[in-house]
N, C-alpha and C. Protein backbone atom coordinates (compact mmCIF):
# COMPACT_ATOMS: atom_id res chain seq x y z
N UNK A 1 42.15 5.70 5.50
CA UNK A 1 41.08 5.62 6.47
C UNK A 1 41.67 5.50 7.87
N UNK A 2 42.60 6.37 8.34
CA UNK A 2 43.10 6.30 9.66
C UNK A 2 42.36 6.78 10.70
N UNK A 3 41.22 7.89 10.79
CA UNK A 3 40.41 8.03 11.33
C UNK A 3 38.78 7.35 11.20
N UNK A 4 38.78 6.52 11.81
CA UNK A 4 37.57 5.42 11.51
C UNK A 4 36.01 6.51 12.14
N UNK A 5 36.59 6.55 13.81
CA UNK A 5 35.85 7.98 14.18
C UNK A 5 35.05 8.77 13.47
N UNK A 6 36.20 9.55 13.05
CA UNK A 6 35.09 10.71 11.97
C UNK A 6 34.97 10.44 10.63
N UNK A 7 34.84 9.17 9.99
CA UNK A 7 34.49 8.69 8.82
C UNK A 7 33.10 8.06 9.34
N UNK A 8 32.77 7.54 10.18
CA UNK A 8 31.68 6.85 10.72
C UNK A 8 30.72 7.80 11.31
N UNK A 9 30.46 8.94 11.74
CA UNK A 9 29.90 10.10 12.55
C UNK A 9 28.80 10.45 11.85
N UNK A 10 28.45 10.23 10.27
CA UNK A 10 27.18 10.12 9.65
C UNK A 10 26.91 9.25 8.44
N UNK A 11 26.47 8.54 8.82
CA UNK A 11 26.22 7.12 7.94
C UNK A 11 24.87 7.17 8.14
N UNK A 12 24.26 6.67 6.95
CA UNK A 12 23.14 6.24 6.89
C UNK A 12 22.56 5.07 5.46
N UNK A 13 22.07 4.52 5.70
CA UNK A 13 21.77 3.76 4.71
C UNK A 13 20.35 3.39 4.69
N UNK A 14 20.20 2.48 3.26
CA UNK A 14 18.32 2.37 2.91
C UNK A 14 18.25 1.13 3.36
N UNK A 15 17.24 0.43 3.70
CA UNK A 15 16.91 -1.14 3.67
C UNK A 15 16.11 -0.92 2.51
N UNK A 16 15.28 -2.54 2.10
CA UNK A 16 14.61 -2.70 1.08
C UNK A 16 13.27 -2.32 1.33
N UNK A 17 12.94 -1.73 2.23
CA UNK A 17 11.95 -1.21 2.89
C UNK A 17 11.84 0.32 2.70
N UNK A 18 13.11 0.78 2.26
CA UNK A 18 13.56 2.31 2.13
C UNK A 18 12.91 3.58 3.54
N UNK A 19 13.25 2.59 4.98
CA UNK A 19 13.33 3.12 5.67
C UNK A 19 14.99 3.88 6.05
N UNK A 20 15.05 5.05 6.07
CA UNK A 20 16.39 5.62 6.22
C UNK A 20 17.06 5.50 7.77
N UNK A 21 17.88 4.71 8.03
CA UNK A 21 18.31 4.97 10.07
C UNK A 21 20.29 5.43 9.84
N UNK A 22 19.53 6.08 10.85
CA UNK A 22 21.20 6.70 11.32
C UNK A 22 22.16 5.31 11.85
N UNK A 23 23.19 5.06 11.04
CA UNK A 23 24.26 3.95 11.57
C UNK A 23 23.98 3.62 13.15
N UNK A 24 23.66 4.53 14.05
CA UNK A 24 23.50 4.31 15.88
C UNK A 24 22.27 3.78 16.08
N UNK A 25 21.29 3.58 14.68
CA UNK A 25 19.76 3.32 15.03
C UNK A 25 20.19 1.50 14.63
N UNK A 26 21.29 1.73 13.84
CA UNK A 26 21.33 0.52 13.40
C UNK A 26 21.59 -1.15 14.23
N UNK A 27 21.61 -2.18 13.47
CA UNK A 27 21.31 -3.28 14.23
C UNK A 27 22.47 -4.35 12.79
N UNK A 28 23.82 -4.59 13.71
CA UNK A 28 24.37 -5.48 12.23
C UNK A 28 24.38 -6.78 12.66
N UNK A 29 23.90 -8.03 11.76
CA UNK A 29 23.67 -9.17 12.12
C UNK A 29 24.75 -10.04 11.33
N UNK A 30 25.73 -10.60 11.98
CA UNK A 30 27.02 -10.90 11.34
C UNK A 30 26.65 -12.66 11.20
N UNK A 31 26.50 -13.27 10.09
CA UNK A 31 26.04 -14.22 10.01
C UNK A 31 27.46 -15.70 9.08
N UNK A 32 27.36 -16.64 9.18
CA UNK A 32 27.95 -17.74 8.68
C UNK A 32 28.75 -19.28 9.49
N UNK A 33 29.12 -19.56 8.87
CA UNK A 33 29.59 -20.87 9.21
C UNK A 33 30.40 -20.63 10.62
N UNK A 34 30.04 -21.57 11.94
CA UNK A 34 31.21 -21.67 12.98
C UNK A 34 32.80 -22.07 12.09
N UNK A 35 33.42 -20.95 13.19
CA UNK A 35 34.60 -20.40 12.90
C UNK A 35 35.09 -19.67 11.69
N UNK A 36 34.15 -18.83 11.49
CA UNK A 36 34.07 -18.02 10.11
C UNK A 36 34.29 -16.86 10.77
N UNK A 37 34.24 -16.34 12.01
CA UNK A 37 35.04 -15.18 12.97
C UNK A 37 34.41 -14.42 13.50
N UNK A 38 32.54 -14.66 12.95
CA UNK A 38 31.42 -13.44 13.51
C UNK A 38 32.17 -13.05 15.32
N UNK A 39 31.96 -14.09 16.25
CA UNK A 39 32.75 -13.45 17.25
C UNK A 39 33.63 -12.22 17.51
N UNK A 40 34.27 -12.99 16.73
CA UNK A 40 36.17 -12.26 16.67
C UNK A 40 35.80 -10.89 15.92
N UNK A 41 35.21 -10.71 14.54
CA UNK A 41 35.60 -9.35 14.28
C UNK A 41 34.15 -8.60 14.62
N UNK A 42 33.31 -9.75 15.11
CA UNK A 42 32.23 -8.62 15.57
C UNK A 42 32.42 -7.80 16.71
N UNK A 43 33.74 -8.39 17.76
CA UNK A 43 33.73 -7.56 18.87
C UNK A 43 34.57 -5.93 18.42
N UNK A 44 35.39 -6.17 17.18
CA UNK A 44 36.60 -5.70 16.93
C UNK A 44 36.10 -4.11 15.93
N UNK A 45 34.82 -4.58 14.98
CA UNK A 45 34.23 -4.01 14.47
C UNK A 45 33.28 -3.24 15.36
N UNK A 46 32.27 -3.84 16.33
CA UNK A 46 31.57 -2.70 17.56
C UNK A 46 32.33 -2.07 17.81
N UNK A 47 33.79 -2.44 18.47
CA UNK A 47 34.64 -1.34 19.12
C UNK A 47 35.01 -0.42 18.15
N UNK A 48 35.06 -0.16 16.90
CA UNK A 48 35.49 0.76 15.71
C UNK A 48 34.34 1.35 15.58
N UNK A 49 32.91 0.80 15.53
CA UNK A 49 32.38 2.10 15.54
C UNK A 49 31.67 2.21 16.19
N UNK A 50 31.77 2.39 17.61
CA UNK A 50 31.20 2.48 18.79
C UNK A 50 29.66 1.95 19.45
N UNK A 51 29.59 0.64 18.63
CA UNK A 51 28.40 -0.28 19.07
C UNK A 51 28.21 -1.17 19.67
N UNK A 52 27.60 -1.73 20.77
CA UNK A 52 27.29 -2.50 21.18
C UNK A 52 27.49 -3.87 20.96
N UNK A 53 27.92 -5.36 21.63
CA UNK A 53 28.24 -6.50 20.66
C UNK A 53 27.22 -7.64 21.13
N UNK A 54 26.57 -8.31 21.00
CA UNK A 54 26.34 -9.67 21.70
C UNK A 54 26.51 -10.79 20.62
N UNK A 55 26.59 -11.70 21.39
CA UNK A 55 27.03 -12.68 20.77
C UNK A 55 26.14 -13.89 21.37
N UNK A 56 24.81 -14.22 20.13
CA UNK A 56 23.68 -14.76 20.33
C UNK A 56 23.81 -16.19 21.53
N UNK A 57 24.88 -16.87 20.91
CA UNK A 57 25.12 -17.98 21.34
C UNK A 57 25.26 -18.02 23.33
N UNK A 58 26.07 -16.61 23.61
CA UNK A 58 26.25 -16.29 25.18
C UNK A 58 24.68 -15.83 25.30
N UNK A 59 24.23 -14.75 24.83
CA UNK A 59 23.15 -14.10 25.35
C UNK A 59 22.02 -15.74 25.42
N UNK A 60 22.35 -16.62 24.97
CA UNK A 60 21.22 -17.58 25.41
C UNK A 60 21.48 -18.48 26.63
N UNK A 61 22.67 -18.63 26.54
CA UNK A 61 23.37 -19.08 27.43
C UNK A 61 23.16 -18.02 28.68
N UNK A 62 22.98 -17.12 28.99
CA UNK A 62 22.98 -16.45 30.29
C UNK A 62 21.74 -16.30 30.58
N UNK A 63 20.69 -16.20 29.44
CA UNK A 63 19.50 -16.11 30.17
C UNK A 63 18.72 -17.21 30.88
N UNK A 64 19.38 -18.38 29.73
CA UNK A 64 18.64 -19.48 30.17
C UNK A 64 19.17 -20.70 31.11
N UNK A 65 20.60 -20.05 31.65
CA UNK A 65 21.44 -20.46 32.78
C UNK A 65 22.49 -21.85 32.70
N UNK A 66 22.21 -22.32 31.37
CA UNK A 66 22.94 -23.43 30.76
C UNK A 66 23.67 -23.41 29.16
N UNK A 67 24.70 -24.03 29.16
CA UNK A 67 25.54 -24.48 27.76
C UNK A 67 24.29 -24.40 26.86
N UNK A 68 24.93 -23.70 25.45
CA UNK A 68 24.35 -24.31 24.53
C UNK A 68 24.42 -25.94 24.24
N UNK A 69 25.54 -26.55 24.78
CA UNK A 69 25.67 -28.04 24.34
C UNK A 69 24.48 -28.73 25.35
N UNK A 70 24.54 -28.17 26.45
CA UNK A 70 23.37 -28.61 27.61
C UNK A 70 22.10 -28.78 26.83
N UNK A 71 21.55 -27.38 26.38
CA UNK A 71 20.15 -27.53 25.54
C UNK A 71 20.14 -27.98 24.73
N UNK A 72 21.40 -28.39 23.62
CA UNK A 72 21.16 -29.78 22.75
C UNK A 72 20.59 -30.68 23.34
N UNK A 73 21.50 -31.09 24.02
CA UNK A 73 20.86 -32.71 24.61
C UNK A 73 19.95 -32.84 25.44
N UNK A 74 19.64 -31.56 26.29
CA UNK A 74 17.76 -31.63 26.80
C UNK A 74 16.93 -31.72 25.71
N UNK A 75 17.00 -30.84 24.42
CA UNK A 75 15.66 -30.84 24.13
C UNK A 75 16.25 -30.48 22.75
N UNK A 76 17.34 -31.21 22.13
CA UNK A 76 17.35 -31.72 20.84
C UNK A 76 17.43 -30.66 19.77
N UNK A 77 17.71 -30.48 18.49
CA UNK A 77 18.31 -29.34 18.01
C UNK A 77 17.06 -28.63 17.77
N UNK A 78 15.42 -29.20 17.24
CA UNK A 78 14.10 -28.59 17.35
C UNK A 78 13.92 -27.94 18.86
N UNK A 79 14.51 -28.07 19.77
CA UNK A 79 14.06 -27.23 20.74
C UNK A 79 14.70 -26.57 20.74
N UNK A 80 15.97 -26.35 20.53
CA UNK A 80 17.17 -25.45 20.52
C UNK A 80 16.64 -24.62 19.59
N UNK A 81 16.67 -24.64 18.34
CA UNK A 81 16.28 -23.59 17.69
C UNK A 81 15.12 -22.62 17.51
N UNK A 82 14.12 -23.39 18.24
CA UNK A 82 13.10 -22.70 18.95
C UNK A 82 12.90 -21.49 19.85
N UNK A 83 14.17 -21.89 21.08
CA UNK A 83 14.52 -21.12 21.73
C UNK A 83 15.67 -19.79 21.23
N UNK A 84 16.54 -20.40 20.18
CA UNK A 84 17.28 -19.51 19.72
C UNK A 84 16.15 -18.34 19.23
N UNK A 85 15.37 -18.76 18.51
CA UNK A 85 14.40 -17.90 17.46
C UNK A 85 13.75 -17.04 18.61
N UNK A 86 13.31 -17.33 19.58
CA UNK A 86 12.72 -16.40 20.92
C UNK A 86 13.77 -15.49 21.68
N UNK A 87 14.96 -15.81 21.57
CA UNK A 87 15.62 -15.00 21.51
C UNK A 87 16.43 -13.61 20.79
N UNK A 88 16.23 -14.41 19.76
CA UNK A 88 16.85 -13.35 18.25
C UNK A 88 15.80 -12.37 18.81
N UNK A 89 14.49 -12.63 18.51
CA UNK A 89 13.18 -11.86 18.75
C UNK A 89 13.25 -10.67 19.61
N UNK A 90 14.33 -11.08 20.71
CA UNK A 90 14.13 -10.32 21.59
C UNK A 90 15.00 -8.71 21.46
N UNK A 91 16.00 -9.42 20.59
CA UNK A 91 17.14 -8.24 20.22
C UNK A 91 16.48 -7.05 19.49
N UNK A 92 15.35 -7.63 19.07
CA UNK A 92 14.51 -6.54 17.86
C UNK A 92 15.06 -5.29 18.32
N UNK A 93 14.66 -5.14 20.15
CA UNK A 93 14.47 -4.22 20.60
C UNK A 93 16.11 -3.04 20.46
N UNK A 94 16.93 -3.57 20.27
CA UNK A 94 18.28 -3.45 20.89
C UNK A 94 18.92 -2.59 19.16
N UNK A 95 19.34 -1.28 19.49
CA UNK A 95 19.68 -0.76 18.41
C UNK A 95 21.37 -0.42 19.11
N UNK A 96 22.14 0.42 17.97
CA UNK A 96 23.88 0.20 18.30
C UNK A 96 24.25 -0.79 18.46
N UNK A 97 24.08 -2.06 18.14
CA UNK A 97 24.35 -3.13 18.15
C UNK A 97 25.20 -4.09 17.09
N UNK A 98 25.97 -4.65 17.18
CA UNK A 98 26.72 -5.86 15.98
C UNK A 98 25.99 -7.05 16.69
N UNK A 99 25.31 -8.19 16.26
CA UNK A 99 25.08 -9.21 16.56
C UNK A 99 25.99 -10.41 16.04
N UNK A 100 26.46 -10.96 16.67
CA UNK A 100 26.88 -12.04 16.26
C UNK A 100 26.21 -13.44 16.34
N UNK A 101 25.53 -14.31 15.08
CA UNK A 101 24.79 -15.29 15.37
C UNK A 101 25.55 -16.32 15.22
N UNK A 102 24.73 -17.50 15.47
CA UNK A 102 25.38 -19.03 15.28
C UNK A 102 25.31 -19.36 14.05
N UNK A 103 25.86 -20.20 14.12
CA UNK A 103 26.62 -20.76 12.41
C UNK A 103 24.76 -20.88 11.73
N UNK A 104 24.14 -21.46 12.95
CA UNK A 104 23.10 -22.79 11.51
C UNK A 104 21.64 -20.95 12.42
N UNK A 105 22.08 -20.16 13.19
CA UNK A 105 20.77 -19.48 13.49
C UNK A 105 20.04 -18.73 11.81
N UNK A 106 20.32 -18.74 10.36
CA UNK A 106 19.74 -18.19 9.82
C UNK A 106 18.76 -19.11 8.85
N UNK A 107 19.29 -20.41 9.72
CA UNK A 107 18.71 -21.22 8.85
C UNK A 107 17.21 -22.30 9.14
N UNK A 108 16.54 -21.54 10.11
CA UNK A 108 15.50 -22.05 10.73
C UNK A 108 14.69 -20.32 11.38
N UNK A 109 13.50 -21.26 11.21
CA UNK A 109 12.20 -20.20 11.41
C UNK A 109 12.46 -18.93 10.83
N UNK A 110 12.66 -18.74 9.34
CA UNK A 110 12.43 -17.88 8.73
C UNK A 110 13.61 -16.62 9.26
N UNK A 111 14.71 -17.08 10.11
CA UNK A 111 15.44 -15.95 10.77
C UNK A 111 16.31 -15.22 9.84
N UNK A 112 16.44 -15.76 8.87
CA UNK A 112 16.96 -14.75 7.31
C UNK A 112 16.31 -13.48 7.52
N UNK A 113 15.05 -13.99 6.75
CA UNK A 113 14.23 -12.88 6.82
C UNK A 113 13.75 -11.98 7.55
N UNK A 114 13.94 -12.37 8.81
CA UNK A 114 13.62 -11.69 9.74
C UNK A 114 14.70 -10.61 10.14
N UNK A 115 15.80 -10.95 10.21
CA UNK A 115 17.03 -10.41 10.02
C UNK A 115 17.34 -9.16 9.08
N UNK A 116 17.17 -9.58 7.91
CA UNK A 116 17.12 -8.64 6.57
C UNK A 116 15.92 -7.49 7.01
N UNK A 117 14.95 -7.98 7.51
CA UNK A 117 14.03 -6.83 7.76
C UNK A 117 14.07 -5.89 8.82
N UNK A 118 14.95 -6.62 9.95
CA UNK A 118 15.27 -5.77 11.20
C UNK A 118 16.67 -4.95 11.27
N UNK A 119 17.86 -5.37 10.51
CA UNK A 119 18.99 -4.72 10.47
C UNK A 119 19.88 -4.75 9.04
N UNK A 120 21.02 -4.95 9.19
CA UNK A 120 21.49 -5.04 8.06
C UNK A 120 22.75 -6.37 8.17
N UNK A 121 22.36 -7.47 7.01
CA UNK A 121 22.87 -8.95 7.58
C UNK A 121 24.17 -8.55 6.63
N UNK A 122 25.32 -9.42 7.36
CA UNK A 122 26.70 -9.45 6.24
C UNK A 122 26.73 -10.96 6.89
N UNK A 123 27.16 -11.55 5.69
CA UNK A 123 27.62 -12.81 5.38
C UNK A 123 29.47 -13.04 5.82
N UNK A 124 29.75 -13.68 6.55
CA UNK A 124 31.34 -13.57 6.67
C UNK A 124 31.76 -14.66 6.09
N UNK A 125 31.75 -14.86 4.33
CA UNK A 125 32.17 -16.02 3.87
C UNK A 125 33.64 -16.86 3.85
N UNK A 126 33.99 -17.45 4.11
CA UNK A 126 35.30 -18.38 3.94
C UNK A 126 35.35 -19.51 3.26
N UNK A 127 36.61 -19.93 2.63
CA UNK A 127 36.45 -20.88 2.43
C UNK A 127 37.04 -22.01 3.07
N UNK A 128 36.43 -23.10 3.03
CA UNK A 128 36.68 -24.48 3.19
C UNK A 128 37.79 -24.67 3.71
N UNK A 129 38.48 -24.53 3.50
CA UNK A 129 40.22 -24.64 4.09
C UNK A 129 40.70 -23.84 5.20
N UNK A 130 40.01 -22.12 5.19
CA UNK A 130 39.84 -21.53 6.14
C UNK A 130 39.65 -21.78 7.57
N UNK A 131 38.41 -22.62 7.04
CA UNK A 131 37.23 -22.60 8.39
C UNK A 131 37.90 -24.11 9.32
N UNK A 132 38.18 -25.17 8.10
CA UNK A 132 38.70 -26.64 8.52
C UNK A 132 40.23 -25.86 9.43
N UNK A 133 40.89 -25.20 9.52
CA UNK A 133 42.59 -24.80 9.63
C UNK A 133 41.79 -24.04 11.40
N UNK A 134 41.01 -23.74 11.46
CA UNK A 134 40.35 -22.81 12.47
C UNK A 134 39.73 -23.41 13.64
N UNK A 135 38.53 -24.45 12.64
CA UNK A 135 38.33 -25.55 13.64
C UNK A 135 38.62 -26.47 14.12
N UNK A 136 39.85 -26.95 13.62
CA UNK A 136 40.85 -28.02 13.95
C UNK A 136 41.11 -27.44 15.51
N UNK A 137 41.77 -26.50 15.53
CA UNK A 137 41.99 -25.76 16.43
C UNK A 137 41.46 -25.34 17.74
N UNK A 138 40.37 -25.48 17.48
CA UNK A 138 39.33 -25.17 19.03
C UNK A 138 38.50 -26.21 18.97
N UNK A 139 38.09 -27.73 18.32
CA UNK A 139 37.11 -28.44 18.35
C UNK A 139 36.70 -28.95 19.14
N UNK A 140 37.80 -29.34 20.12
CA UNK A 140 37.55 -29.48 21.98
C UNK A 140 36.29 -28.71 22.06
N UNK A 141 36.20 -27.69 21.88
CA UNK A 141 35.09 -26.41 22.69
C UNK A 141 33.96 -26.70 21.90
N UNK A 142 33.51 -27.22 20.96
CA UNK A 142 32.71 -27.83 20.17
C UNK A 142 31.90 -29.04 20.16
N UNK A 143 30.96 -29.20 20.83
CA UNK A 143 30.68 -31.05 20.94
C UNK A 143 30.40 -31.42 19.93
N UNK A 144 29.69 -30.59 18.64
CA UNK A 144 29.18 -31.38 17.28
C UNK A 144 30.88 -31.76 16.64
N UNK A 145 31.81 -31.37 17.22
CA UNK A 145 33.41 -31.35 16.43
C UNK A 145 34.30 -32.15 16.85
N UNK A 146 34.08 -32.48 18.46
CA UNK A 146 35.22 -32.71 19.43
C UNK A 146 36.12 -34.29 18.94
N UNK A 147 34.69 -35.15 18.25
CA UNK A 147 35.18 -36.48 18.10
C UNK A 147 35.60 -36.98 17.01
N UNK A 148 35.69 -35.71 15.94
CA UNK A 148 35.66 -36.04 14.25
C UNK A 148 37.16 -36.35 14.48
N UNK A 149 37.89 -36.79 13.01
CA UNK A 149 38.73 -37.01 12.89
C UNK A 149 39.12 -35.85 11.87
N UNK A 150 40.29 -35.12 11.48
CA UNK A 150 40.89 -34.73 10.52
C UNK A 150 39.92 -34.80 8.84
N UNK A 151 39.61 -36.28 9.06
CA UNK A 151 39.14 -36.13 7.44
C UNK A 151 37.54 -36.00 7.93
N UNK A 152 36.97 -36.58 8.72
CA UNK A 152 35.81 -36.06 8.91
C UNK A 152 35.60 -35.08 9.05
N UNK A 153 36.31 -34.00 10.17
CA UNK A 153 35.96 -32.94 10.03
C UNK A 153 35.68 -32.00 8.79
N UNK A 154 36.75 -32.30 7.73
CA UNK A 154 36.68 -31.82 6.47
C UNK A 154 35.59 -32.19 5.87
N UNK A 155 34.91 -33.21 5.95
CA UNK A 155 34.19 -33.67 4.98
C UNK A 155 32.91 -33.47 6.10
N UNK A 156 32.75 -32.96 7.18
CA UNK A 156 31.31 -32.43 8.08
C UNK A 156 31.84 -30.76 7.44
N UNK A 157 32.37 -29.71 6.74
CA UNK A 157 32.35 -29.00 6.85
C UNK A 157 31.85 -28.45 5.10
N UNK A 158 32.37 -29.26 4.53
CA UNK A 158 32.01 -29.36 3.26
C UNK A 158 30.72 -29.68 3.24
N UNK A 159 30.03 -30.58 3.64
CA UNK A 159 28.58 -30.66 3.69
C UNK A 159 27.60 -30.03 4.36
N UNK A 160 27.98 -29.31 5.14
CA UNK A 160 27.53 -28.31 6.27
C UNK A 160 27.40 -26.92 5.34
N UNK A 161 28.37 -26.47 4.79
CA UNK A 161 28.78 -25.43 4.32
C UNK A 161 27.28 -25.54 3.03
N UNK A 162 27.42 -26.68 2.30
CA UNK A 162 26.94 -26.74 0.91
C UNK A 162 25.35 -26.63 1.53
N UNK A 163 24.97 -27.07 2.40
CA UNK A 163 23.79 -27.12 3.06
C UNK A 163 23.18 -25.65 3.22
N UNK A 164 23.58 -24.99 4.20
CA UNK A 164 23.70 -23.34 4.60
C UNK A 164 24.14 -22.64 3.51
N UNK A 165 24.47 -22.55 2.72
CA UNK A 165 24.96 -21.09 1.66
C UNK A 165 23.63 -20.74 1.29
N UNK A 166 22.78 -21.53 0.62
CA UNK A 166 21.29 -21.04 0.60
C UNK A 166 20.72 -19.82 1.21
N UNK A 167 20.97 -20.15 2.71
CA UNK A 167 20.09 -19.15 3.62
C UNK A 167 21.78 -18.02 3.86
N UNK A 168 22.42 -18.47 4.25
CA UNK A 168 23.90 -17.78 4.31
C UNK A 168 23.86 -16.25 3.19
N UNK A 169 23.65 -16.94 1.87
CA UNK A 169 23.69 -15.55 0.65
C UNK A 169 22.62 -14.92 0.19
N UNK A 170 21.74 -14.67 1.47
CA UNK A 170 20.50 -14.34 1.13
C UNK A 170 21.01 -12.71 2.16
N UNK A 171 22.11 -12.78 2.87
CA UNK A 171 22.89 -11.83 3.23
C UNK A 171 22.61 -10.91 2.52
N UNK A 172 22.51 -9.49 3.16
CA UNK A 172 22.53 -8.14 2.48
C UNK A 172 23.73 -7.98 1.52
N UNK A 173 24.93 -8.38 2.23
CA UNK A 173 26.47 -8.54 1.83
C UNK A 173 26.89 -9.79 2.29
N UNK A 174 28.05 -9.74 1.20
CA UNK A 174 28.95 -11.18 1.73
C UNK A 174 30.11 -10.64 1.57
N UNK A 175 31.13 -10.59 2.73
CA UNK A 175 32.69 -10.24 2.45
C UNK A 175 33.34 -11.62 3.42
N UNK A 176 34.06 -11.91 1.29
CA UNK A 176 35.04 -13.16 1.48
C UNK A 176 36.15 -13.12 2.18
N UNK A 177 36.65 -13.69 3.03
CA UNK A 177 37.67 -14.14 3.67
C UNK A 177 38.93 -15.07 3.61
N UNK A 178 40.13 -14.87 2.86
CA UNK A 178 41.15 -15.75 2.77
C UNK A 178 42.17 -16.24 4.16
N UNK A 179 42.70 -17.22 3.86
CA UNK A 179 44.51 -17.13 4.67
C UNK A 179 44.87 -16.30 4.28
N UNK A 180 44.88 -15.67 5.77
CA UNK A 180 46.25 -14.67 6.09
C UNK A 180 45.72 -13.14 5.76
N UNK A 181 44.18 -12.76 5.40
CA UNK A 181 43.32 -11.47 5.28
C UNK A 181 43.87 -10.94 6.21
N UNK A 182 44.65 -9.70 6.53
CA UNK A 182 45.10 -9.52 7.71
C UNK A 182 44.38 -7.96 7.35
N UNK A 183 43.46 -7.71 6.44
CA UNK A 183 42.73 -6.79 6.25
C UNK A 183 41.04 -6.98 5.93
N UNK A 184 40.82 -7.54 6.33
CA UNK A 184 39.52 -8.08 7.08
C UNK A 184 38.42 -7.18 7.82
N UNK A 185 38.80 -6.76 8.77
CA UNK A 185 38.13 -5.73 9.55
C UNK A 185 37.71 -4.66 8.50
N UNK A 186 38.36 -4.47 8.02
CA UNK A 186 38.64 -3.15 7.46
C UNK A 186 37.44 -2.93 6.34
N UNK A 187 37.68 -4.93 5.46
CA UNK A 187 36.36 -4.59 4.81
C UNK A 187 35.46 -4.77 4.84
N UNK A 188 35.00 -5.01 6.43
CA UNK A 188 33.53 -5.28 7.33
C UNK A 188 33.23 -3.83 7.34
N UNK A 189 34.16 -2.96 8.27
CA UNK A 189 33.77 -1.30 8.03
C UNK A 189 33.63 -0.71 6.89
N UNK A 190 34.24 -1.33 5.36
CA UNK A 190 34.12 -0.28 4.01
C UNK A 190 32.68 -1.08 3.99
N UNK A 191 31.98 -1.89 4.06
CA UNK A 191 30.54 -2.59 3.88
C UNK A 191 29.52 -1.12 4.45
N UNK A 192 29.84 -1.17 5.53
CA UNK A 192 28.64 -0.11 6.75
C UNK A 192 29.14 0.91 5.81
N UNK A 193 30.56 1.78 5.82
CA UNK A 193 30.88 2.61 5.07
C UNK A 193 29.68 2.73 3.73
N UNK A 194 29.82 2.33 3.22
CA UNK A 194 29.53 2.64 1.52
C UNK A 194 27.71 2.31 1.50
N UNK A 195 27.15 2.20 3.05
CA UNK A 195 25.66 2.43 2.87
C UNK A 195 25.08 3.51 2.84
């Protein structure tokens, strides 16, 4: 698959709706646990096949002129996700697109479903050890993370995780993620591929 280009140039796939859209009509909603990489290979994956990226967490952040950590603590995680959900809403419109959502966005106001019906959701699963080795790493940038300790963190991620898989594998797809996948990308594109 060295030419990604002209392997990608006609794709099409069904939803459960068995509406047929051309891959460019399409809308991919990259969903799972913070630091599970939606960011990272959602920018990496738009650029491979020439789509559009946002990344829910900024697009709220710019419209609404403050931190997501800011609108925590104004108006508490029920207002936050309120506003997240008025936002998702808004992407309806937005086709060529990879979305990248927040860890907990599929798991309030029905945004699974809503998701599944508007594009096509992949699950970016990891495990446990993965995600703890990742967020150790950036938890500074994190306020729900910044103050845990080593074993807390492990044990906020384990319960976090067991919480969300529910709404998480309700995903169109789920492609698992190990240490050291250094082929990863690749099977985010054989996913779109093989629709």
């Amino acid at each position: 698959m060295e030419n990604y280009n002209e392997f990608f140039k006609i794709i099409t796939f069904n939803d459960s709706f068995s509406t047929t859209y051309n891959y460019i009509l399409m809308k991919i909603f990259l969903i799972g646990f913070m630091g599970a990489g939606k960011s990272f290979f959602g920018k990496r994956l738009a650029a491979k096949l020439k789509m559009d990226f946002i990344d829910l967490d900024n697009f709220i952040e710019e419209n609404e002129g403050q931190s997501i950590s800011t609108i925590f603590e104004n108006k508490k995680e029920k207002g936050f996700r309120k506003i997240e959900n008025q936002y998702l809403k808004i992407l309806s419109k937005k086709t060529n697109t990879v979305i990248a959502c927040g860890g907990g966005t599929p798991c309030f106001h029905n945004n699974m479903q809503w998701m599944n019906k508007n594009g096509l959701t992949i699950y970016l699963k990891s495990s446990n050890n993965l995600l703890f080795q990742r967020l150790k790493k950036g938890k500074r940038n994190r306020p729900l993370l910044k103050d845990l300790s080593d074993s807390e963190l492990k044990r906020f991620i384990k319960i976090k995780v067991a919480d969300r898989t529910g709404d998480y594998e309700m995903a169109k797809y789920s492609v698992y993620q190990r240490v050291g996948d250094i082929r990863y990308l690749e099977k985010l594109i054989n996913v779109v591929a093989l629709l």
